[in-house]
Protein backbone atom coordinates (compact mmCIF):
# COMPACT_ATOMS: atom_id res chain seq x y z
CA UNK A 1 0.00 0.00 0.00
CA UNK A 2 1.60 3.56 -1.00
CA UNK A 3 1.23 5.86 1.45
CA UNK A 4 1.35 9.80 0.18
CA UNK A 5 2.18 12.28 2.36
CA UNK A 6 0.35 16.24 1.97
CA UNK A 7 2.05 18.92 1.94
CA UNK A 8 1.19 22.65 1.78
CA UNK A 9 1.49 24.68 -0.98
CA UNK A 10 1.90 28.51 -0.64
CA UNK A 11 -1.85 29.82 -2.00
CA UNK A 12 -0.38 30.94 -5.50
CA UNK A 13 1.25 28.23 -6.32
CA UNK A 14 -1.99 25.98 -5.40
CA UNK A 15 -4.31 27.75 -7.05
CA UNK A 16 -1.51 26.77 -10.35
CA UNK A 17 -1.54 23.11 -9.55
CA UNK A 18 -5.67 23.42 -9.43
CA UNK A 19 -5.82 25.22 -12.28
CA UNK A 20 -3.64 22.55 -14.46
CA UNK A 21 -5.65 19.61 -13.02
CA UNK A 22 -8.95 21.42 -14.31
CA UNK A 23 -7.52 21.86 -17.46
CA UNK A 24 -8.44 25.62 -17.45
CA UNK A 25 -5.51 27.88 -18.85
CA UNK A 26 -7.80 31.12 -17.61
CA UNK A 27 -7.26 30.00 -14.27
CA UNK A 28 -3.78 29.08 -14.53
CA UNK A 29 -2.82 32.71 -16.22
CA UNK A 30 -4.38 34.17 -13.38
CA UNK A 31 -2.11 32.40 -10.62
CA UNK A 32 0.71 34.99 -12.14
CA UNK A 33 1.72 38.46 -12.18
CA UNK A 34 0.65 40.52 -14.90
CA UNK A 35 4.24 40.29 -16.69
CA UNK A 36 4.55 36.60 -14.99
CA UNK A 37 6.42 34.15 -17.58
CA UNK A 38 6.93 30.58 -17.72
CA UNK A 39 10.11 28.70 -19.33
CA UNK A 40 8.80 25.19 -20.34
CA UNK A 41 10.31 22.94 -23.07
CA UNK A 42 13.09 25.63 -23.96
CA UNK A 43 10.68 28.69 -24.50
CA UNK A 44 9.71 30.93 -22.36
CA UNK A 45 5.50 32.86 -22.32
CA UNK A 46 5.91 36.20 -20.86
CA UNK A 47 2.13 37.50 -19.55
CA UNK A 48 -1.47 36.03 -19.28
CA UNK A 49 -2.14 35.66 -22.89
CA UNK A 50 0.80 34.35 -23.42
CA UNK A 51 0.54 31.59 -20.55
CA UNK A 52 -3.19 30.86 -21.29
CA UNK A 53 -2.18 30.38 -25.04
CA UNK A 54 0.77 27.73 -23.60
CA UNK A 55 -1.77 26.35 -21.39
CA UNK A 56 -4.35 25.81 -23.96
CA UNK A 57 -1.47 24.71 -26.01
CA UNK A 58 -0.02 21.71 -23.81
CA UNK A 59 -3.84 20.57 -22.37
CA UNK A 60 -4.98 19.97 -26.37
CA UNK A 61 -1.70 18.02 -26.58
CA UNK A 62 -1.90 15.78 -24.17
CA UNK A 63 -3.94 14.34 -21.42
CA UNK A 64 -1.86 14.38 -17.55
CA UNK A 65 -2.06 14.93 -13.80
CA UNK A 66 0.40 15.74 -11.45
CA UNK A 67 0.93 15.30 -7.81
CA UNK A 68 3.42 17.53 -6.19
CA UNK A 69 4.91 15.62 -3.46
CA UNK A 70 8.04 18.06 -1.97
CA UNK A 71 8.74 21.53 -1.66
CA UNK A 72 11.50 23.47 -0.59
CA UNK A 73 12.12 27.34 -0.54
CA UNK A 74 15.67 28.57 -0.90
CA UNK A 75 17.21 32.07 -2.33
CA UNK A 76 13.91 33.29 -3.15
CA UNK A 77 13.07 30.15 -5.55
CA UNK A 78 10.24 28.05 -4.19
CA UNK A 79 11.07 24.28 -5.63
CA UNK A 80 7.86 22.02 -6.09
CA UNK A 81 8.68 18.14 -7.26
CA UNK A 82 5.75 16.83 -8.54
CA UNK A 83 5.07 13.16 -10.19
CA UNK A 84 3.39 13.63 -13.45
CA UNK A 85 1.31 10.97 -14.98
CA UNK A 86 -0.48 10.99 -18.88
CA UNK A 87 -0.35 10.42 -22.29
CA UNK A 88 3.03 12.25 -22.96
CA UNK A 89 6.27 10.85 -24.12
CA UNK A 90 8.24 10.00 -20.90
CA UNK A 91 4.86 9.46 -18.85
CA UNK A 92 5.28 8.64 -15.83
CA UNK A 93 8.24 11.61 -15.09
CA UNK A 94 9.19 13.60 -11.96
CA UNK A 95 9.17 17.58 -12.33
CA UNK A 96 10.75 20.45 -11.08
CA UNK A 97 8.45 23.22 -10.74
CA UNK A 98 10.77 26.21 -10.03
CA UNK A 99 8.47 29.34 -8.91
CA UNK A 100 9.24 32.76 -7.90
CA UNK A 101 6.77 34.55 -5.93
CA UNK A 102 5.60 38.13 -5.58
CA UNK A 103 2.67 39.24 -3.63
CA UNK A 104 0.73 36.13 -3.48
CA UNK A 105 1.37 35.67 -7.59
CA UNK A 106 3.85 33.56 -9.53
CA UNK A 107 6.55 36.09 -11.22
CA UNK A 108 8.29 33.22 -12.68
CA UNK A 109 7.96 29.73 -13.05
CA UNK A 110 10.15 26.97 -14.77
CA UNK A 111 9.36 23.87 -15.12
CA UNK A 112 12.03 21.37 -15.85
CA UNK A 113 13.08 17.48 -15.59
């Protein structure tokens, strides 16, 4: 039997994790700043409609969930591992979700292997 642990995710960076498991890139552009960008596969979206067009982009692509299961805050950088699961080359894969937060908003985020 697998036990999973919970742990607690700054509001921001929930609301992100939420948003992706709904599927709903409005919701995700909204976690971030209004110049918020996201470097994901070697590019980088800079703003909402940028981030709700990558959004859109990656949940038409492919169907995935992911479970974050550690985080650690150092040097301003916010580090959430998460186990992602789907229909993606690779699948399953662990994640780094690298965020950087300002006033309850991700500024950055960058997700990487």
């Amino acid at each position: 039997m697998e036990i999973k642990m919970a742990i607690t995710l700054p509001k921001s960076i929930e609301a992100y994790f939420a948003a992706d498991r709904d599927g709903n890139p409005e919701a995700v552009a909204a976690a971030f700043t209004e110049s918020g960008s996201v470097k994901d596969k070697g590019k980088t979206h800079t703003g909402h409609d940028a981030i709700r067009a990558w959004m859109a982009d990656e949940s038409q692509q492919y169907t995935y969930a992911v479970t974050p299961f550690s985080i650690t805050t150092q040097n301003g950088k916010t580090q959430v591992n998460g186990h992602a699961v789907g229909d993606f080359p690779g699948s399953p894969i662990d994640l780094r979700y690298i965020f950087v937060l300002a006033d309850d908003k991700i500024a950055e985020l960058e997700i990487t292997v």
